[in-house]
PDB file of N, CA and C in Angstrom:
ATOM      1  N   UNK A   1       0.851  -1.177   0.000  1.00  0.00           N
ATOM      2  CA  UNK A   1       0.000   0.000   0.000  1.00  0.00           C
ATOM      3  C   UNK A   1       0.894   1.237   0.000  1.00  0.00           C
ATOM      4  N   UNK A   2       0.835   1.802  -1.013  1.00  0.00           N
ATOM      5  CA  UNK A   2       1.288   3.531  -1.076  1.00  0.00           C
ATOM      6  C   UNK A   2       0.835   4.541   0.167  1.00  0.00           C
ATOM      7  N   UNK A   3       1.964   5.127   0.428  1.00  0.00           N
ATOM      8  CA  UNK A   3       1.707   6.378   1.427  1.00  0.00           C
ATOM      9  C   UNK A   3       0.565   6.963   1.446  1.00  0.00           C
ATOM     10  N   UNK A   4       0.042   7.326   0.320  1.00  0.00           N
ATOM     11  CA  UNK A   4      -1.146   8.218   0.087  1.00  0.00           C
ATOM     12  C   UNK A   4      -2.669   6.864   0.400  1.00  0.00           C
ATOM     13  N   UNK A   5      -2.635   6.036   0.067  1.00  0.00           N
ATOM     14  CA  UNK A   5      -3.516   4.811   0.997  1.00  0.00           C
ATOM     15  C   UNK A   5      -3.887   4.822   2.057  1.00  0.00           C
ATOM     16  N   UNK A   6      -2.376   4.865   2.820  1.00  0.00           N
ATOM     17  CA  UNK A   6      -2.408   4.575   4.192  1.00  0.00           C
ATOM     18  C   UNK A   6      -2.802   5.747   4.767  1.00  0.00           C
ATOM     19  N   UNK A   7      -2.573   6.648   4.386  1.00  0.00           N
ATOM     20  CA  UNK A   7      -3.405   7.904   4.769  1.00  0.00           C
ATOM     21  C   UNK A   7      -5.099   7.762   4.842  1.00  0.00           C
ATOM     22  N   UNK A   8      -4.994   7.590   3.319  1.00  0.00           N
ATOM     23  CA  UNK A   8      -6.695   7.894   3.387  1.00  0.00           C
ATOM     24  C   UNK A   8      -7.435   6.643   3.904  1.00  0.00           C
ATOM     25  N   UNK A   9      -6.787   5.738   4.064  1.00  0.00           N
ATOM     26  CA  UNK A   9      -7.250   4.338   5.183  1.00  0.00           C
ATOM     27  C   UNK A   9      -7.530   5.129   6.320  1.00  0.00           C
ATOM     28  N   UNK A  10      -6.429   5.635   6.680  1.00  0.00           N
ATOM     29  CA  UNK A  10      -6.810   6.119   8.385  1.00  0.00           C
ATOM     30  C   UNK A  10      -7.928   6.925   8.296  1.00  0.00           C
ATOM     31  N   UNK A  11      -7.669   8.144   8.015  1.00  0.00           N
ATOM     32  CA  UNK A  11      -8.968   8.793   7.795  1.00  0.00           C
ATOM     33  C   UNK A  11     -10.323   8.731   7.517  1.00  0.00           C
ATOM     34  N   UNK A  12     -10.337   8.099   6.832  1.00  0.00           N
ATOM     35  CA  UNK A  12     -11.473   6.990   6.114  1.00  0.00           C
ATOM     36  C   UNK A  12     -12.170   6.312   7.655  1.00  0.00           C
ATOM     37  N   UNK A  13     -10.991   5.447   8.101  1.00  0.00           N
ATOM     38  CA  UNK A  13     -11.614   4.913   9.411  1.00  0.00           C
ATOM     39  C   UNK A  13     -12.169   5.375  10.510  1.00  0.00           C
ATOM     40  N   UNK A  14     -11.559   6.876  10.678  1.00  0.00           N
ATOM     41  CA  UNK A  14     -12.534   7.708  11.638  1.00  0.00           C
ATOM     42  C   UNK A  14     -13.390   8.295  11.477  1.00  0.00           C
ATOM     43  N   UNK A  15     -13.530   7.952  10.139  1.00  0.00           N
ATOM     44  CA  UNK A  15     -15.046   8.853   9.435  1.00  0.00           C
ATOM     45  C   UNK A  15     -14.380  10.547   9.273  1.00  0.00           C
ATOM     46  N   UNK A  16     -13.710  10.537   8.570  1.00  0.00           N
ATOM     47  CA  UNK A  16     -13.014  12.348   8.766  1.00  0.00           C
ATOM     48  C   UNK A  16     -13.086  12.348   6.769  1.00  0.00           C
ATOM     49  N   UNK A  17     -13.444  13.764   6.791  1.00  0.00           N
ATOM     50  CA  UNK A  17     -13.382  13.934   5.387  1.00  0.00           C
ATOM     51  C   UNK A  17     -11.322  14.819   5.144  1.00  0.00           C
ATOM     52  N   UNK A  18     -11.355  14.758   3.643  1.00  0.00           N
ATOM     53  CA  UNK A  18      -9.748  15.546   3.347  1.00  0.00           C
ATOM     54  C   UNK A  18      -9.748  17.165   4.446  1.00  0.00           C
ATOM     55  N   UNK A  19     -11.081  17.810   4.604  1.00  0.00           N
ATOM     56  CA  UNK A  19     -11.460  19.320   4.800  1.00  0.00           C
ATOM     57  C   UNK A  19     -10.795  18.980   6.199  1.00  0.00           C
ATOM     58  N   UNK A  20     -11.099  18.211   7.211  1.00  0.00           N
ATOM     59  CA  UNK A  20     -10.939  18.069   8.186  1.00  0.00           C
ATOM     60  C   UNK A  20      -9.716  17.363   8.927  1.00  0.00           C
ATOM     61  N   UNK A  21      -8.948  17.126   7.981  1.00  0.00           N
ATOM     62  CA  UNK A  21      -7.416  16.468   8.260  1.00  0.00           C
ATOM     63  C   UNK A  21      -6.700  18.069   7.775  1.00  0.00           C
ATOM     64  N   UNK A  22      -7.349  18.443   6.830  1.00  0.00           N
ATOM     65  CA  UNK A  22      -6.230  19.757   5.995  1.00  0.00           C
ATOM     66  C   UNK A  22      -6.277  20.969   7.510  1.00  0.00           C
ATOM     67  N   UNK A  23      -7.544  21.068   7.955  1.00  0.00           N
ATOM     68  CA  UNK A  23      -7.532  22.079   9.257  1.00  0.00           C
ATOM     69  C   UNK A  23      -7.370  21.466  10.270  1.00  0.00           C
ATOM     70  N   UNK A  24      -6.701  20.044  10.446  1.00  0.00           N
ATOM     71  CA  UNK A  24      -5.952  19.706  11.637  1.00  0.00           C
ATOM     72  C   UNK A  24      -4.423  19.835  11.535  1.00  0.00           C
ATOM     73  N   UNK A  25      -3.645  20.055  10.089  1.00  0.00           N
ATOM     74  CA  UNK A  25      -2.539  20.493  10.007  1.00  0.00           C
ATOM     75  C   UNK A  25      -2.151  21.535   9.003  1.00  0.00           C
ATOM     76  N   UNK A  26      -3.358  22.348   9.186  1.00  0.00           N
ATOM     77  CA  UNK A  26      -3.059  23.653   8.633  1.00  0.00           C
ATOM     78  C   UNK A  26      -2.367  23.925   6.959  1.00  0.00           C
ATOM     79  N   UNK A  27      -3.505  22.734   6.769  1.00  0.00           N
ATOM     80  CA  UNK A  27      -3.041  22.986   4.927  1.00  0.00           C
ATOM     81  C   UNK A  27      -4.309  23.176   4.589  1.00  0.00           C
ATOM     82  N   UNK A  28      -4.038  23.066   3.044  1.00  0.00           N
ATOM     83  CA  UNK A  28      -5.673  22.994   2.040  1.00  0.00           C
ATOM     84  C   UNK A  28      -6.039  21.966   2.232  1.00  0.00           C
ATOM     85  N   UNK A  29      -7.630  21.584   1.620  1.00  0.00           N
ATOM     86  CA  UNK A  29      -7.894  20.373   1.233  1.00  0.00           C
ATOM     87  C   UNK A  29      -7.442  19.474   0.097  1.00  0.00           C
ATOM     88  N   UNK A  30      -6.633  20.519  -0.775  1.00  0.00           N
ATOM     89  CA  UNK A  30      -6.440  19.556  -2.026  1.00  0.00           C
ATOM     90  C   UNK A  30      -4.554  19.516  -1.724  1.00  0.00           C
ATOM     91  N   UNK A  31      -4.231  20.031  -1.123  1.00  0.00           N
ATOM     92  CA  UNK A  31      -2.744  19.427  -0.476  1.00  0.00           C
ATOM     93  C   UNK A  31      -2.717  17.976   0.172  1.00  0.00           C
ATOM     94  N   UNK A  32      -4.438  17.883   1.034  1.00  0.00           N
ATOM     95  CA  UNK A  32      -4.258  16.263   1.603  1.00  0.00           C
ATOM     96  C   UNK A  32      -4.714  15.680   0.379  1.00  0.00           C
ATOM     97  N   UNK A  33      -5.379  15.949  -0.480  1.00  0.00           N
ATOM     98  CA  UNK A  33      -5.655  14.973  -1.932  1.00  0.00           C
ATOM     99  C   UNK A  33      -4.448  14.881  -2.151  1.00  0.00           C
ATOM    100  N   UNK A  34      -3.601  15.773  -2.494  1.00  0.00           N
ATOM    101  CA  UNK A  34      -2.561  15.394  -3.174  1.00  0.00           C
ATOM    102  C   UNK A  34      -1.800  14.192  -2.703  1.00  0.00           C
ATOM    103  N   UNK A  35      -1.979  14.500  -1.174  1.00  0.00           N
ATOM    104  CA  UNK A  35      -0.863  13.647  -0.135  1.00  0.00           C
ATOM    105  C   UNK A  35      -1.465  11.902  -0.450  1.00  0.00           C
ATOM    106  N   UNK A  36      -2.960  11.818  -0.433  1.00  0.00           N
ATOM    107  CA  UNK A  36      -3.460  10.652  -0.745  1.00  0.00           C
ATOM    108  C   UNK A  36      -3.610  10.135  -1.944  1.00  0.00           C
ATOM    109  N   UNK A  37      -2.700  10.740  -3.160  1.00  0.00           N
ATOM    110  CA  UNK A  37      -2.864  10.370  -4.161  1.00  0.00           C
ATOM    111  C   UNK A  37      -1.389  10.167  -4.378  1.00  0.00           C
ATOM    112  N   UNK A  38      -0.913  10.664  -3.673  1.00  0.00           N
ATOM    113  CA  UNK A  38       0.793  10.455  -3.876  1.00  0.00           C
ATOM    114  C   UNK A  38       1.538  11.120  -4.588  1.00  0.00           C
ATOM    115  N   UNK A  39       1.035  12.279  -5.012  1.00  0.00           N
ATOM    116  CA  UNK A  39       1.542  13.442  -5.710  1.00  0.00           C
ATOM    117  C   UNK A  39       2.812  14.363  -4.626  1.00  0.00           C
ATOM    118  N   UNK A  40       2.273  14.420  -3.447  1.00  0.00           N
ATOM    119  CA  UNK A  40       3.704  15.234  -2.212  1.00  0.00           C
ATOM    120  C   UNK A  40       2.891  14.508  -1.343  1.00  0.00           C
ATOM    121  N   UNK A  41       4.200  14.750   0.062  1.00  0.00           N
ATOM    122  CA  UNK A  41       4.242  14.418   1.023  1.00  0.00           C
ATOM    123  C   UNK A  41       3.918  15.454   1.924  1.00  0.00           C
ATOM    124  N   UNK A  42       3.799  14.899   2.788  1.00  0.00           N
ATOM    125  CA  UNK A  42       3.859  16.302   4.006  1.00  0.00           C
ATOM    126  C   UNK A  42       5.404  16.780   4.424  1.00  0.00           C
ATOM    127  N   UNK A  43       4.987  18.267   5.357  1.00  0.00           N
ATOM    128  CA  UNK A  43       6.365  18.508   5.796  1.00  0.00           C
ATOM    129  C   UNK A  43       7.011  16.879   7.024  1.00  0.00           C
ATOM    130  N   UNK A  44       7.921  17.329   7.293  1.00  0.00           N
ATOM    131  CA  UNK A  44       8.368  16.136   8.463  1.00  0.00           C
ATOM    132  C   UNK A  44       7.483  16.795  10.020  1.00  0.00           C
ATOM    133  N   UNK A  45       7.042  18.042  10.128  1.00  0.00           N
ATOM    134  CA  UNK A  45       6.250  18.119  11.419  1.00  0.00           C
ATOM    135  C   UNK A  45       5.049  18.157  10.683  1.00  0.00           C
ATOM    136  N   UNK A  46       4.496  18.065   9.744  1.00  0.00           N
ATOM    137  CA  UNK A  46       2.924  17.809   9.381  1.00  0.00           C
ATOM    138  C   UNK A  46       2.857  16.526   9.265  1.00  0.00           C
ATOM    139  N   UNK A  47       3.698  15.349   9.128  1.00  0.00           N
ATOM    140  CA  UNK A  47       3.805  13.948   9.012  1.00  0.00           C
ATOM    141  C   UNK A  47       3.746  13.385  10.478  1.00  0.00           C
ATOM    142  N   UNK A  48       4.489  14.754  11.621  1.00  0.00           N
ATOM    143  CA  UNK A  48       4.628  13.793  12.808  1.00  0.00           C
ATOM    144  C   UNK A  48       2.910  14.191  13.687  1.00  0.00           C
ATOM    145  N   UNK A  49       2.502  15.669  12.982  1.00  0.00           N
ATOM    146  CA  UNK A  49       1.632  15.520  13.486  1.00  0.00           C
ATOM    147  C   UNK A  49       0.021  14.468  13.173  1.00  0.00           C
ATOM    148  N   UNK A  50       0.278  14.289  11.847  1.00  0.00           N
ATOM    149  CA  UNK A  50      -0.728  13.035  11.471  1.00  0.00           C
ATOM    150  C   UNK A  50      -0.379  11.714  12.331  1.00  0.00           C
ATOM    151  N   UNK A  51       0.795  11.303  12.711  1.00  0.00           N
ATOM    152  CA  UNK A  51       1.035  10.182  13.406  1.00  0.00           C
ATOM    153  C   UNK A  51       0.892  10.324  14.614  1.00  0.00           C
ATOM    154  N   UNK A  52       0.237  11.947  15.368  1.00  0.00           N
ATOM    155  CA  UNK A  52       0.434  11.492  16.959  1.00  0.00           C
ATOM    156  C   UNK A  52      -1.356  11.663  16.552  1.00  0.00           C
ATOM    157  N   UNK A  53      -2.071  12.005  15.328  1.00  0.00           N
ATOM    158  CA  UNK A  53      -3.701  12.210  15.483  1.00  0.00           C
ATOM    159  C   UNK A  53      -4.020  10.547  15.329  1.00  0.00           C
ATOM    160  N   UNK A  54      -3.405  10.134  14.539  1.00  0.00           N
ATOM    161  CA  UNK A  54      -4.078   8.613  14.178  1.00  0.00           C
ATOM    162  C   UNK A  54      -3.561   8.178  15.462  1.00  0.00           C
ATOM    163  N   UNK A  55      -2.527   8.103  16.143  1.00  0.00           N
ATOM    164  CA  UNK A  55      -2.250   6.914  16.825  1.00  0.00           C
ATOM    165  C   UNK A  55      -1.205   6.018  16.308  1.00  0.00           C
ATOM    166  N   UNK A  56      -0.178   6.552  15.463  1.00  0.00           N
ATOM    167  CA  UNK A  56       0.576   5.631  14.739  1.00  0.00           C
ATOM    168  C   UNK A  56       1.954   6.091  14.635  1.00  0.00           C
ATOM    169  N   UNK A  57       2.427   5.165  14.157  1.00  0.00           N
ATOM    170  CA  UNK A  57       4.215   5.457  13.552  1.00  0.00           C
ATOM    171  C   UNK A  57       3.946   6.199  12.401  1.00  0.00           C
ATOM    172  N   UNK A  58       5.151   6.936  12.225  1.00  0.00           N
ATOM    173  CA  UNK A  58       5.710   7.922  11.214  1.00  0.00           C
ATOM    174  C   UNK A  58       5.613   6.852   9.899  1.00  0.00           C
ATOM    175  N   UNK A  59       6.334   5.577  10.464  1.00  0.00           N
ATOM    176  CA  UNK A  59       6.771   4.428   9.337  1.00  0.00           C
ATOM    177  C   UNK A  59       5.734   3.693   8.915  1.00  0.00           C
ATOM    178  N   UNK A  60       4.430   3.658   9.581  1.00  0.00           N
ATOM    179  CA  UNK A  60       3.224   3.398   8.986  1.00  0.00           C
ATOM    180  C   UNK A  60       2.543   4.756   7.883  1.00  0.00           C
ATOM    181  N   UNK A  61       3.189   6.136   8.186  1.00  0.00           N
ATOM    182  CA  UNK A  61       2.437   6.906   7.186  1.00  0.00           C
ATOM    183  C   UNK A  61       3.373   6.394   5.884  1.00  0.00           C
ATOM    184  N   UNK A  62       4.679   6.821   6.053  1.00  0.00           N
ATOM    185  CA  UNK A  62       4.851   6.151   5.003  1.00  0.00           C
ATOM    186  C   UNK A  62       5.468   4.782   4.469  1.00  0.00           C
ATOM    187  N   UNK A  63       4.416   3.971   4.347  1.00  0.00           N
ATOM    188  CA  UNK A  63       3.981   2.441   4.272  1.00  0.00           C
ATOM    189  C   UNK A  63       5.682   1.830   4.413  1.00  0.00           C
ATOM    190  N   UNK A  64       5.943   2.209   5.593  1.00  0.00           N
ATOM    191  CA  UNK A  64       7.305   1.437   5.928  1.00  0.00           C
ATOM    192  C   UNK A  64       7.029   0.271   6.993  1.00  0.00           C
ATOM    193  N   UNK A  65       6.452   0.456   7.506  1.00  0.00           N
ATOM    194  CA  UNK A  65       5.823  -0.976   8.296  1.00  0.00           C
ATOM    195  C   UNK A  65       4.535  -1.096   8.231  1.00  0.00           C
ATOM    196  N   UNK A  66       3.746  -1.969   8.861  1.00  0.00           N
ATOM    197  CA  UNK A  66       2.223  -2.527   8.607  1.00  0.00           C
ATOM    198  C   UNK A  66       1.401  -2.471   9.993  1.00  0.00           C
ATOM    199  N   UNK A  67       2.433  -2.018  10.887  1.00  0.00           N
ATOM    200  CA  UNK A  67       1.908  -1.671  12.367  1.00  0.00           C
ATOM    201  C   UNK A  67       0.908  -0.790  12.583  1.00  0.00           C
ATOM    202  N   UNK A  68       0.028  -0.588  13.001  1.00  0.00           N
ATOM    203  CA  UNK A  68      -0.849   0.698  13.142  1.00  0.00           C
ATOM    204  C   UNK A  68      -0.673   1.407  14.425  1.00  0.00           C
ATOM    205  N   UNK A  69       0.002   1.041  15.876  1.00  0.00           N
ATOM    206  CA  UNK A  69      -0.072   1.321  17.099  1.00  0.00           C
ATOM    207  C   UNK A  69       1.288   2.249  16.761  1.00  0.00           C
ATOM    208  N   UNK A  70       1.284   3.187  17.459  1.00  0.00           N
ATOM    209  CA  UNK A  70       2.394   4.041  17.982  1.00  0.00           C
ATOM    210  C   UNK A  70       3.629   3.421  18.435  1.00  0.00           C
ATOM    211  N   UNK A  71       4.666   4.297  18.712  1.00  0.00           N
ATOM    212  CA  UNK A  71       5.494   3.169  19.419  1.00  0.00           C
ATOM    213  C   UNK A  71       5.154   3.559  21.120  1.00  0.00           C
ATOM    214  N   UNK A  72       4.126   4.669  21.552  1.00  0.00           N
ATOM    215  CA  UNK A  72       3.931   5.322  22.623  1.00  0.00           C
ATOM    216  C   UNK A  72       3.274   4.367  22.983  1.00  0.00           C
ATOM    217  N   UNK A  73       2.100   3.712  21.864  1.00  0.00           N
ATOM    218  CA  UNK A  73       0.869   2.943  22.652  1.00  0.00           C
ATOM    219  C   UNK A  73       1.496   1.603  23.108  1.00  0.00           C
ATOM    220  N   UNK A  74       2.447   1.644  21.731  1.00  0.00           N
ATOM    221  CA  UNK A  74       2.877  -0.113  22.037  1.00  0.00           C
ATOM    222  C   UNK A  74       3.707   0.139  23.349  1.00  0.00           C
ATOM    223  N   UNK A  75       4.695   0.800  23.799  1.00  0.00           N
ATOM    224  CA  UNK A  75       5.083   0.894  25.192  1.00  0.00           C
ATOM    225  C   UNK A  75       4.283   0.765  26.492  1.00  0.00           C
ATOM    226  N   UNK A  76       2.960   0.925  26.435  1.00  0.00           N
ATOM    227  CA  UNK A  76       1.901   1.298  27.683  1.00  0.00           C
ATOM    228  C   UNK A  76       1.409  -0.237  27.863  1.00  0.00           C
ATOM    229  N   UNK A  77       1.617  -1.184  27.135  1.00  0.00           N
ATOM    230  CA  UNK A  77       0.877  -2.246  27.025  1.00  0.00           C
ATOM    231  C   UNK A  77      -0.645  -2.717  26.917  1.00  0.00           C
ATOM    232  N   UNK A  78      -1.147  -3.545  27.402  1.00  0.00           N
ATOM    233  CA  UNK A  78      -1.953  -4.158  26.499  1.00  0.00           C
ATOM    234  C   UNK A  78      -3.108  -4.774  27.802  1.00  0.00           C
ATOM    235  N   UNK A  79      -4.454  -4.146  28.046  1.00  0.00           N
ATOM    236  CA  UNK A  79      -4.917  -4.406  29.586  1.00  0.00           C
ATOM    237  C   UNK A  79      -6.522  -5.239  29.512  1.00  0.00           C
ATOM    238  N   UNK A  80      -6.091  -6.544  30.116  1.00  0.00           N
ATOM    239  CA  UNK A  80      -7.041  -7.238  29.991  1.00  0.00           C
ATOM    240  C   UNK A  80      -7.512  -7.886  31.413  1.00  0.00           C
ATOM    241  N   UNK A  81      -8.905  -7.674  31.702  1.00  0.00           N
ATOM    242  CA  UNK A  81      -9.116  -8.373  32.849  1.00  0.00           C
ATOM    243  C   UNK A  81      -8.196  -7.679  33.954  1.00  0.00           C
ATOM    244  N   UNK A  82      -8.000  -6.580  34.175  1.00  0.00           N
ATOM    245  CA  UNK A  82      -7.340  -6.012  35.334  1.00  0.00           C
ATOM    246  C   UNK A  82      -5.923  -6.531  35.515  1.00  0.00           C
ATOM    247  N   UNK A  83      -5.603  -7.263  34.360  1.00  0.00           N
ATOM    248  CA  UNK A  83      -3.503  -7.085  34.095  1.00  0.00           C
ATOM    249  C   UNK A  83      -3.299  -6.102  33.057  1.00  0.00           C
ATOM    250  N   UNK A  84      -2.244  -5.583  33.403  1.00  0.00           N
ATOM    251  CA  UNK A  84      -1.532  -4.779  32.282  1.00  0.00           C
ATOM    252  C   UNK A  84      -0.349  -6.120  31.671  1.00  0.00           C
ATOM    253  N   UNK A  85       0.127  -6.123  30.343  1.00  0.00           N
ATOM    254  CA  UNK A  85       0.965  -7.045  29.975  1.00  0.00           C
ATOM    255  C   UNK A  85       1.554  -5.771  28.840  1.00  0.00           C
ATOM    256  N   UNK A  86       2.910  -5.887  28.989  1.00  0.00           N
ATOM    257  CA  UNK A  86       3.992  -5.210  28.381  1.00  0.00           C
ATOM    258  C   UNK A  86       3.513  -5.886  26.810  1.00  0.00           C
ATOM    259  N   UNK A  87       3.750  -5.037  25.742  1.00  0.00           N
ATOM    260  CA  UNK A  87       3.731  -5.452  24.315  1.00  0.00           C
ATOM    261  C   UNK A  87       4.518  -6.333  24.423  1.00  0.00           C
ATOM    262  N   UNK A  88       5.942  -6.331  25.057  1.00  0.00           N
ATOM    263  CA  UNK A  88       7.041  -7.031  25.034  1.00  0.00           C
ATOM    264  C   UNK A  88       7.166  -8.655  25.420  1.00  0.00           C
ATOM    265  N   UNK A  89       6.266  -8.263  26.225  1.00  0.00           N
ATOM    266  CA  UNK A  89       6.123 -10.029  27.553  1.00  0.00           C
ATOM    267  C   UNK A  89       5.008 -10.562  26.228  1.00  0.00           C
ATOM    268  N   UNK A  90       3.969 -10.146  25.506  1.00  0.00           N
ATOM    269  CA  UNK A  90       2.909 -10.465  24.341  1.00  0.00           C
ATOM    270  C   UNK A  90       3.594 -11.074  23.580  1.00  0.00           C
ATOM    271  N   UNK A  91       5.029 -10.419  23.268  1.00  0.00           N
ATOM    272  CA  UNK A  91       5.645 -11.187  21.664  1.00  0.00           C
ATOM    273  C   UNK A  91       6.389 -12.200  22.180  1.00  0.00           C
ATOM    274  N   UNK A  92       7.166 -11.968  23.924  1.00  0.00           N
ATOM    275  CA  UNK A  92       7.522 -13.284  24.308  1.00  0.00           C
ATOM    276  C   UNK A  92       6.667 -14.430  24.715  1.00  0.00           C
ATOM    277  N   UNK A  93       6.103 -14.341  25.218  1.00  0.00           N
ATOM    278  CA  UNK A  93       4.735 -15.140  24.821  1.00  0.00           C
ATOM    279  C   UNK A  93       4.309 -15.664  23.617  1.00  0.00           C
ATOM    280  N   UNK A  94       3.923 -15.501  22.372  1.00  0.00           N
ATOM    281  CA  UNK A  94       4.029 -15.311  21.508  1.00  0.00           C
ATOM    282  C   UNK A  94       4.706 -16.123  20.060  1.00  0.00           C
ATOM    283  N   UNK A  95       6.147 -15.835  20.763  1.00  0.00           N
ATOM    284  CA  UNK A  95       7.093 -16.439  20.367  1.00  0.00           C
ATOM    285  C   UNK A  95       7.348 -18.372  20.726  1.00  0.00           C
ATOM    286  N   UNK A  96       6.750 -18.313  22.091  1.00  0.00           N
ATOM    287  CA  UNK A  96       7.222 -19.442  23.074  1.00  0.00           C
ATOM    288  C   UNK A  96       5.899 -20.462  22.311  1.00  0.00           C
ATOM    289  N   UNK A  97       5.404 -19.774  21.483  1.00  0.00           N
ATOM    290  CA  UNK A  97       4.173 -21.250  20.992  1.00  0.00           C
ATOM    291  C   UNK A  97       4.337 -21.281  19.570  1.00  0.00           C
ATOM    292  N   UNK A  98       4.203 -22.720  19.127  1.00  0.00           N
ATOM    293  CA  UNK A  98       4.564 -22.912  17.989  1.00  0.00           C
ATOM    294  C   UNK A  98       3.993 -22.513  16.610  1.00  0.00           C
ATOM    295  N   UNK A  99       4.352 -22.539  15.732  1.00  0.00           N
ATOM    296  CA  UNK A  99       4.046 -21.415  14.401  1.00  0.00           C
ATOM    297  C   UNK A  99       2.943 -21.427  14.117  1.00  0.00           C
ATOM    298  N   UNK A 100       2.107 -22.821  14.039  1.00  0.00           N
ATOM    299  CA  UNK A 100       0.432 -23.022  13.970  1.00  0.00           C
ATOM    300  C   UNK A 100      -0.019 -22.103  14.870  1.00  0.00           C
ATOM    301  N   UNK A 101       0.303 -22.324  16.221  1.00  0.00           N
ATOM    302  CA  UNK A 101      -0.206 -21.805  17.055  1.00  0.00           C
ATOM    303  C   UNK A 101      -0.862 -19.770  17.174  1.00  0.00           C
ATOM    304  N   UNK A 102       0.405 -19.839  16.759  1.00  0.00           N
ATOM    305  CA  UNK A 102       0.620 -18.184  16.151  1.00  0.00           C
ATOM    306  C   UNK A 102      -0.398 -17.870  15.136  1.00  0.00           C
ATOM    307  N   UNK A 103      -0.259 -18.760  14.457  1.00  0.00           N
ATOM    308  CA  UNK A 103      -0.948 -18.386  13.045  1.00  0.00           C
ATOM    309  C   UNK A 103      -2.400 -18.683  13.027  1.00  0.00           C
ATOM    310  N   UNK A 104      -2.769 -19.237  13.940  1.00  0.00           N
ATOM    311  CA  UNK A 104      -4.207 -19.854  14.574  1.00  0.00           C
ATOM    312  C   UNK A 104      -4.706 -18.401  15.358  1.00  0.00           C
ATOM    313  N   UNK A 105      -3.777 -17.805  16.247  1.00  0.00           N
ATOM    314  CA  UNK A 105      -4.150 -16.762  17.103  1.00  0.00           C
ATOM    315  C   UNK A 105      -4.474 -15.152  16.021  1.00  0.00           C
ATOM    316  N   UNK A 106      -3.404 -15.292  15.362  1.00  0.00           N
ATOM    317  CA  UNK A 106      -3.507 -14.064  14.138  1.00  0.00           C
ATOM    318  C   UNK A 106      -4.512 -13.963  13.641  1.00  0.00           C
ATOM    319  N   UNK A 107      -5.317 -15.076  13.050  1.00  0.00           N
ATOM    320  CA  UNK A 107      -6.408 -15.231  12.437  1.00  0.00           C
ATOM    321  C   UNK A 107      -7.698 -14.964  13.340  1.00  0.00           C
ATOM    322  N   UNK A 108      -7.510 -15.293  14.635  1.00  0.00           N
ATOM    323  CA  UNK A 108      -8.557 -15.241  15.523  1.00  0.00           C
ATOM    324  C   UNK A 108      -8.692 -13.322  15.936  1.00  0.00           C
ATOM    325  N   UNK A 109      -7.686 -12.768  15.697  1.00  0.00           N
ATOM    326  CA  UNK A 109      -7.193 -11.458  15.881  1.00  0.00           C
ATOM    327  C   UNK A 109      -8.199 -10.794  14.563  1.00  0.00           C
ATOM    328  N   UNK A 110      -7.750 -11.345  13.662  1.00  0.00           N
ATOM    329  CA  UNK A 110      -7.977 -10.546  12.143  1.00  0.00           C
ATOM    330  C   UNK A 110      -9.767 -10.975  12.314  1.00  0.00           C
ATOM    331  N   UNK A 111     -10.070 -12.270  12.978  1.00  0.00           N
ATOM    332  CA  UNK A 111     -11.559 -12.128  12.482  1.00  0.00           C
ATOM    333  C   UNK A 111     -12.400 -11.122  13.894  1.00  0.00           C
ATOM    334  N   UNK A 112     -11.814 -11.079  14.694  1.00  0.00           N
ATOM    335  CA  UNK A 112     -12.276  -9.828  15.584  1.00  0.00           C
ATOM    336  C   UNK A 112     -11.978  -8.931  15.015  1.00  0.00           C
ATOM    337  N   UNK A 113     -11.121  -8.272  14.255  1.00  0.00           N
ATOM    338  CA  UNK A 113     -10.903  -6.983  13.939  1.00  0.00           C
ATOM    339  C   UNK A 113     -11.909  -6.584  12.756  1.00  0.00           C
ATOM    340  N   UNK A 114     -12.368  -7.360  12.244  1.00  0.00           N
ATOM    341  CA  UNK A 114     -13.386  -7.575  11.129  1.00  0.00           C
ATOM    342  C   UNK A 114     -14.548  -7.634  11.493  1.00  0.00           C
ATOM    343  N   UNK A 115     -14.901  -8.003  12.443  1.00  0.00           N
ATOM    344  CA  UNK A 115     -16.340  -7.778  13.116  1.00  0.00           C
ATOM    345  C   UNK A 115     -16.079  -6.394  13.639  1.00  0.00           C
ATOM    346  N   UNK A 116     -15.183  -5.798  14.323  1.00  0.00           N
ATOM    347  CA  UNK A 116     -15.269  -4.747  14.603  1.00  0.00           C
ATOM    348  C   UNK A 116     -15.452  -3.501  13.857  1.00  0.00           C
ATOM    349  N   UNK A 117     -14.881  -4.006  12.910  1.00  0.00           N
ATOM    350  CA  UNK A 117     -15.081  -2.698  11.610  1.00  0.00           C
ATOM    351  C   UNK A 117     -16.606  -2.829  11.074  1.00  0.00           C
ATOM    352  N   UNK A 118     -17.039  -4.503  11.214  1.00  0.00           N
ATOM    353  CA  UNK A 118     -18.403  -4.549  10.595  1.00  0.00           C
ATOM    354  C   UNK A 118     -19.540  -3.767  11.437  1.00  0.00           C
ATOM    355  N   UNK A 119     -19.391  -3.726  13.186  1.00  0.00           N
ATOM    356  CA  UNK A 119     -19.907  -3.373  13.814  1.00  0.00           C
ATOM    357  C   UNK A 119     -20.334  -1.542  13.815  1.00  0.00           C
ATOM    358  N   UNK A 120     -19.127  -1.064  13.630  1.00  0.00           N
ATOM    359  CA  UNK A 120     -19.218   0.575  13.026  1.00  0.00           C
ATOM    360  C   UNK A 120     -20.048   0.986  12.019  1.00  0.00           C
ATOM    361  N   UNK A 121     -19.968  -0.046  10.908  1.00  0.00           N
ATOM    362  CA  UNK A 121     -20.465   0.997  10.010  1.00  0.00           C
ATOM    363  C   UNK A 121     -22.107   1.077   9.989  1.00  0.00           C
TER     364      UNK A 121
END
């Protein structure tokens, strides 16, 4: 997925039109077209400020990783049932079960995340 995607993915997902990303970092509206079409980029502080509005890495705007969490959020961990669990202790965990296993859990991940999106709209 192209930079300009992953943009208008995010946006898209909070229900925000181009008008309303352009007056959260003080551009036009057809500067964020441009940005989602892949014509320019943003400055490097209009890029960092799209990544602290979504919730994300810099390297997810531009489609350098596939992560969507911050590296702020991924630090705070992950709170279920009144534990907090480090992102970190998750991937060691994680790691410690075998590749089915993983790949059994991913899927169980992806079909919650899919009901969840189904649930929004």
């Amino acid at each position: 997925m192209a930079y300009g995607e992953v943009l208008a993915e995010l946006r898209k997902d909070k229900g925000l039109k181009q008008e309303d990303i352009a007056k959260l970092i003080d551009v036009t509206p057809t500067t964020v077209s441009n940005y989602e079409l892949g014509l320019n980029y943003p400055t490097v502080g209009n890029l960092i400020k799209l990544a602290d509005f979504f919730d994300v890495s810099c390297d997810l705007l531009l489609d350098r990783t596939r992560y969507r969490l911050s590296w702020e959020t991924l630090s705070k961990g992950l709170e279920a049932d009144g534990k907090v669990i480090s992102f970190q202790g998750l991937f060691e965990k994680m790691n410690s079960l075998s590749m089915e296993d993983r790949k059994m859990i991913i899927r169980i991940i992806d079909s919650l995340l899919i009901s969840e999106r189904i649930k929004r709209k």
